[in-house]
Structures are given as C-alpha cells and as structure tokens.
PDB file of N, CA and C in Angstrom:
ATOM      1  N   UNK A   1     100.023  75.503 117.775  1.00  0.00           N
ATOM      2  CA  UNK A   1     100.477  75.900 116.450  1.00  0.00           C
ATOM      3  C   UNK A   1     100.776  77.406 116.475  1.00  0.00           C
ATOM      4  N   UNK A   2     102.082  77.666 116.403  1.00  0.00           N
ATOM      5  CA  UNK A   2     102.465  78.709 116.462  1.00  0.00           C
ATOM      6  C   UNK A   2     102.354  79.881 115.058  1.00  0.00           C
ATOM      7  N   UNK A   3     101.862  81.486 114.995  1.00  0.00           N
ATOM      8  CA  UNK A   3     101.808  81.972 113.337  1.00  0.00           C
ATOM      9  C   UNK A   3     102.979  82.647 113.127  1.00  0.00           C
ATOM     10  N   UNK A   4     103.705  82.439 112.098  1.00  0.00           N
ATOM     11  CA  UNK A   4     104.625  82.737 111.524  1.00  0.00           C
ATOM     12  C   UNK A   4     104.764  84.304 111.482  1.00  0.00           C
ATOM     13  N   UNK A   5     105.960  84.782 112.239  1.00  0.00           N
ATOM     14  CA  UNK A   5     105.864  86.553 112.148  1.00  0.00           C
ATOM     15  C   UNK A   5     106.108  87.012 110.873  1.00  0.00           C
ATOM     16  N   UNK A   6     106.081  86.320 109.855  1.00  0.00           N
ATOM     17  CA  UNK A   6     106.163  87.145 108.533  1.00  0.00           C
ATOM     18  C   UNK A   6     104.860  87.060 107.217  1.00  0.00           C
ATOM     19  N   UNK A   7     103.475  86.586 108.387  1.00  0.00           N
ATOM     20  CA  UNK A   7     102.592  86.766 107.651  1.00  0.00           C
ATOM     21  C   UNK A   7     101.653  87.978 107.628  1.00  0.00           C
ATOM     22  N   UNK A   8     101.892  88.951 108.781  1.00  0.00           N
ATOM     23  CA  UNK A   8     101.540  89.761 108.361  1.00  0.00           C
ATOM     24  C   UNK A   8     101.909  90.638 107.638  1.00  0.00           C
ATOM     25  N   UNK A   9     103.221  91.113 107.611  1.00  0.00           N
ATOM     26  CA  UNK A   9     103.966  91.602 106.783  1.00  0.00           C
ATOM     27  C   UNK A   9     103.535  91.049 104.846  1.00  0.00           C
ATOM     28  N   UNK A  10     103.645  89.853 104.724  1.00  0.00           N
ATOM     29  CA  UNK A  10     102.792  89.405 103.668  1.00  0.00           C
ATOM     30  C   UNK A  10     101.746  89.499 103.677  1.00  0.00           C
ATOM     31  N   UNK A  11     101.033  89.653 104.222  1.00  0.00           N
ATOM     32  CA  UNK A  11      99.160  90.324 104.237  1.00  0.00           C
ATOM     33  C   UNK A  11      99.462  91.540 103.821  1.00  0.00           C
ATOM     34  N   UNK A  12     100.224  92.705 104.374  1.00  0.00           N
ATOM     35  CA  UNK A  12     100.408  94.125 103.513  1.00  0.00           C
ATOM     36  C   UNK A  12     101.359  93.913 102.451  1.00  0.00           C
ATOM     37  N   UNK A  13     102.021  93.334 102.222  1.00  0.00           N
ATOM     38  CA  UNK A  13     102.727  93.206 100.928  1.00  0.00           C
ATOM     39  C   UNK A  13     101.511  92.939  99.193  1.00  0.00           C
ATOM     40  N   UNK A  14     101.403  91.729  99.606  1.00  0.00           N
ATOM     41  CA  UNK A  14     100.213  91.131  98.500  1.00  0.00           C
ATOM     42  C   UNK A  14      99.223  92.444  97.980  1.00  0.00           C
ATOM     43  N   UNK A  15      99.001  93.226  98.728  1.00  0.00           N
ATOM     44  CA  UNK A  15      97.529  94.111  97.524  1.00  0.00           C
ATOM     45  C   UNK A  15      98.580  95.363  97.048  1.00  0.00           C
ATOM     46  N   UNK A  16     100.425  95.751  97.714  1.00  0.00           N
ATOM     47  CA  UNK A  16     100.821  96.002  96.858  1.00  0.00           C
ATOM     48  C   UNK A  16     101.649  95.838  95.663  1.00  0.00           C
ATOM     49  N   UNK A  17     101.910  94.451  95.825  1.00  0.00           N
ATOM     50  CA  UNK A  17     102.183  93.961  94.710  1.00  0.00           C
ATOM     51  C   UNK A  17     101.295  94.268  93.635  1.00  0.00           C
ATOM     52  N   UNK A  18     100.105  93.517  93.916  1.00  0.00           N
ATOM     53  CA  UNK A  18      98.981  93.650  92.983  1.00  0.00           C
ATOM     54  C   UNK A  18      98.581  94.964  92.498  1.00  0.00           C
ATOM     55  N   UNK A  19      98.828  95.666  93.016  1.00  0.00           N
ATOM     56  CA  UNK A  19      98.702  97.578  91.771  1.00  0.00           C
ATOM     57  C   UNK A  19      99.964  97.786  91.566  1.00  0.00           C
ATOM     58  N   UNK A  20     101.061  97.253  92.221  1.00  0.00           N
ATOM     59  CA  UNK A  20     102.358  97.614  91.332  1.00  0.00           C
ATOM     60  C   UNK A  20     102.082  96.845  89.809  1.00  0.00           C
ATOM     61  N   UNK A  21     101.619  95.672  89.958  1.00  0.00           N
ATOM     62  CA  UNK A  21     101.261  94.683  88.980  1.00  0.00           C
ATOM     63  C   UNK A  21     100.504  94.964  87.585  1.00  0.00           C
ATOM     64  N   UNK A  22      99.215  95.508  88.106  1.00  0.00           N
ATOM     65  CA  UNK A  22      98.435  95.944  88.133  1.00  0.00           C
ATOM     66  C   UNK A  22      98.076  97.452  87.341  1.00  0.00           C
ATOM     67  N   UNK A  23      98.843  98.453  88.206  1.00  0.00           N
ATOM     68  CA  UNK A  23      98.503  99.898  87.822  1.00  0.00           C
ATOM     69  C   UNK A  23     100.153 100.697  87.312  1.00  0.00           C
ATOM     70  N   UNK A  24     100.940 100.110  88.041  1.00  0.00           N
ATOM     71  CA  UNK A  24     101.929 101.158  87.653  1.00  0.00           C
ATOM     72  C   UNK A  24     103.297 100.221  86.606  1.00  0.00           C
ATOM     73  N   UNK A  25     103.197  99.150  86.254  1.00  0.00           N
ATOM     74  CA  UNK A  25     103.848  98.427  85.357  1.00  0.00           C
ATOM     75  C   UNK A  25     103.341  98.837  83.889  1.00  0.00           C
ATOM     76  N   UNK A  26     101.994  98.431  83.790  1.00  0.00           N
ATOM     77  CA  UNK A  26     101.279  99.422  82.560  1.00  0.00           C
ATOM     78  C   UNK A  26     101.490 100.932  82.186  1.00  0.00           C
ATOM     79  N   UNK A  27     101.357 101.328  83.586  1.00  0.00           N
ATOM     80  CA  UNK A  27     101.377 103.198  83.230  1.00  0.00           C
ATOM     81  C   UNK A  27     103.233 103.054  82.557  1.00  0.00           C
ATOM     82  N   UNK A  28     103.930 102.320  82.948  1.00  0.00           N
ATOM     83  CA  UNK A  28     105.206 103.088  82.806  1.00  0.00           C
ATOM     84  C   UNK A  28     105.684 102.286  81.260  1.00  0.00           C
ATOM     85  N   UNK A  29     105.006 100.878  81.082  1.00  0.00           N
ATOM     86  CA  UNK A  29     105.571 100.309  79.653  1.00  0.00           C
ATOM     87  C   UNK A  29     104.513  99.701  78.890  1.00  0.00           C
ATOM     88  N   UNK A  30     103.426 100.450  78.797  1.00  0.00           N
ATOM     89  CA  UNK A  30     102.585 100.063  77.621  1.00  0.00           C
ATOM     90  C   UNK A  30     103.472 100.601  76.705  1.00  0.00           C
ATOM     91  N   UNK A  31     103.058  99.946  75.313  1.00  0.00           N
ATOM     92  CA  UNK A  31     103.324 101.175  74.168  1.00  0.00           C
ATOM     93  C   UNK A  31     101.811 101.651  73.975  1.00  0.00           C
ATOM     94  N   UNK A  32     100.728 101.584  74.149  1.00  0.00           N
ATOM     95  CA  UNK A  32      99.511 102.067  73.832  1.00  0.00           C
ATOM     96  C   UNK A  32      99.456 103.192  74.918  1.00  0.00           C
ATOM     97  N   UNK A  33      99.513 104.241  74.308  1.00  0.00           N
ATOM     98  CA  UNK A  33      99.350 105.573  74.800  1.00  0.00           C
ATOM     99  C   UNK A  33      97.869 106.253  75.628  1.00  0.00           C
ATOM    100  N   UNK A  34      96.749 105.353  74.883  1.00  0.00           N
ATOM    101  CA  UNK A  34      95.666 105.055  76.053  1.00  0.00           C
ATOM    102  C   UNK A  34      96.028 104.307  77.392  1.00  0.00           C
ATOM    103  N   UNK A  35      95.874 103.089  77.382  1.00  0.00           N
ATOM    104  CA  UNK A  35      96.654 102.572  78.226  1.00  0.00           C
ATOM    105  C   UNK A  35      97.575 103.225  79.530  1.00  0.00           C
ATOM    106  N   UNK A  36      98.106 103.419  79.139  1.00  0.00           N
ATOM    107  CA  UNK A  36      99.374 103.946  79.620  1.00  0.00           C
ATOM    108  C   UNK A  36      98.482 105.412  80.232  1.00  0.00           C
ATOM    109  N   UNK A  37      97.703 106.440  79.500  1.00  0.00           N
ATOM    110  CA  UNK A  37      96.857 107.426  80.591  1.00  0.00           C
ATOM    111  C   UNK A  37      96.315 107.209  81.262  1.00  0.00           C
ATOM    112  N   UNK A  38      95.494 106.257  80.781  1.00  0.00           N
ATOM    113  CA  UNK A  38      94.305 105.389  81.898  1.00  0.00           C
ATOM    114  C   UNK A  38      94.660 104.682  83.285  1.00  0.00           C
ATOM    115  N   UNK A  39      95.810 104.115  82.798  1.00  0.00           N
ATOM    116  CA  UNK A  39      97.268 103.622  84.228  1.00  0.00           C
ATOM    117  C   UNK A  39      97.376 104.566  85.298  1.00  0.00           C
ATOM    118  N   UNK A  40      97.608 105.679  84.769  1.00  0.00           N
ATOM    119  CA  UNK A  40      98.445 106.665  85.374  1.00  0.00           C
ATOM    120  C   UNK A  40      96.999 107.534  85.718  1.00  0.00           C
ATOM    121  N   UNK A  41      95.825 107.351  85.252  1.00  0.00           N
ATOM    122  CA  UNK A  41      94.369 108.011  85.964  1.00  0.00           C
ATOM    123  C   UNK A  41      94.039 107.067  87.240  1.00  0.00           C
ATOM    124  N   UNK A  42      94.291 105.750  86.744  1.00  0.00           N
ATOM    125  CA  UNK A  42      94.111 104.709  87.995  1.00  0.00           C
ATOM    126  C   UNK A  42      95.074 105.201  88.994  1.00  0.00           C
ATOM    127  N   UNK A  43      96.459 105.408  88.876  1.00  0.00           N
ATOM    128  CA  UNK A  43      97.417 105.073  89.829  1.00  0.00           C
ATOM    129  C   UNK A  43      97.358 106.737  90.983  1.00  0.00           C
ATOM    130  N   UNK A  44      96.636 107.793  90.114  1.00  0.00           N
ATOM    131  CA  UNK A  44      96.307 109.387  90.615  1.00  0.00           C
ATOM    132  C   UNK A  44      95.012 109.158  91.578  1.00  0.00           C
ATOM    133  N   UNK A  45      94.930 108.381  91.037  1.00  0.00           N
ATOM    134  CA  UNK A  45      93.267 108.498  92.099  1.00  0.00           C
ATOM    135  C   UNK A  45      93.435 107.742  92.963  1.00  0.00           C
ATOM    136  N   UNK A  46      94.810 106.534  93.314  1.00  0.00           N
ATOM    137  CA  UNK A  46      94.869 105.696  94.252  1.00  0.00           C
ATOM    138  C   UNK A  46      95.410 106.187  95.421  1.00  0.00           C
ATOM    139  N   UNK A  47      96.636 106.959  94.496  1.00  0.00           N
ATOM    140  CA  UNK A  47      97.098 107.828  95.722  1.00  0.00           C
ATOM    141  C   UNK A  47      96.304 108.953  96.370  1.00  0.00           C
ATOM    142  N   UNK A  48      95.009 109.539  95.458  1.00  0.00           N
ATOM    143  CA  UNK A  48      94.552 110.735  95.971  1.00  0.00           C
ATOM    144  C   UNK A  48      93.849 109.931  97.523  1.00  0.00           C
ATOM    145  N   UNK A  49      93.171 108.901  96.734  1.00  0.00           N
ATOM    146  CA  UNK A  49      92.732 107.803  98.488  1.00  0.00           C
ATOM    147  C   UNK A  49      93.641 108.124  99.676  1.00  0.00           C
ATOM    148  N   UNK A  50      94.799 107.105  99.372  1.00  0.00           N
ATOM    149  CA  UNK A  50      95.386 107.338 100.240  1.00  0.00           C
ATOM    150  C   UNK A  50      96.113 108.052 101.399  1.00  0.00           C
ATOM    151  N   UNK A  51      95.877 109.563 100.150  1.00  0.00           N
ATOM    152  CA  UNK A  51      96.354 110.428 101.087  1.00  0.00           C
ATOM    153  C   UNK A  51      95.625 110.985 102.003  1.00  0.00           C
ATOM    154  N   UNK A  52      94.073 110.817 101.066  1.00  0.00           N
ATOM    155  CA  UNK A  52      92.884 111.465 102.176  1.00  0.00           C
ATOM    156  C   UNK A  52      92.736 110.607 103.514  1.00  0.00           C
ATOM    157  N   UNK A  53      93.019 109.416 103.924  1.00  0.00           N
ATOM    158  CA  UNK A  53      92.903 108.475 104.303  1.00  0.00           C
ATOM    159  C   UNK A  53      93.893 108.936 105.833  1.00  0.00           C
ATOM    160  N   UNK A  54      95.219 110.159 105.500  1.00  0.00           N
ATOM    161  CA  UNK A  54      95.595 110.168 106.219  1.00  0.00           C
ATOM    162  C   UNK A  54      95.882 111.241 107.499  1.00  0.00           C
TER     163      UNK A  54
END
C-alpha cells in the first residue's frame, strides 16, 4: 500500500487552515470591535511564536 504524496502537504495545510479559520477571518470581519482586538491579540502572539521559533 503505497502513501499518497499529497498527504503531507495536507498534514501542514490543515492547522493552517484552522487559524486562518479560526484567528484571522474574525480579526478582519467581525463587526464586534472586541472581537475583532482579541483576533488580532491571538493572531500577534502567533506570529510572535513563530518567529521566535526561527
């Protein structure tokens, strides 16, 4: 049984879907103006990860 070369590529796809989903769909079209900071506190601190990461 041979694995399909486009599952890993879908293994890194899927968790960013899920904060595009997630963190930066909210930050950009809540109308609740909380919301929408709190998005954009989530989506600052995800990247601050990431960058330390590199």
């Amino acid at each position: 049984m041979s694995e399909s070369p486009f599952l890993p590529v879908a293994l890194l796809l899927i968790p960013v879907l899920v904060v595009v989903a997630g963190v930066v769909l909210p930050a950009v079209w809540s109308a609740s103006p909380v919301r929408r900071r709190a998005a954009v506190s989530v989506l600052a601190q995800l990247l601050k990860a990431v960058r330390r990461h590199r």
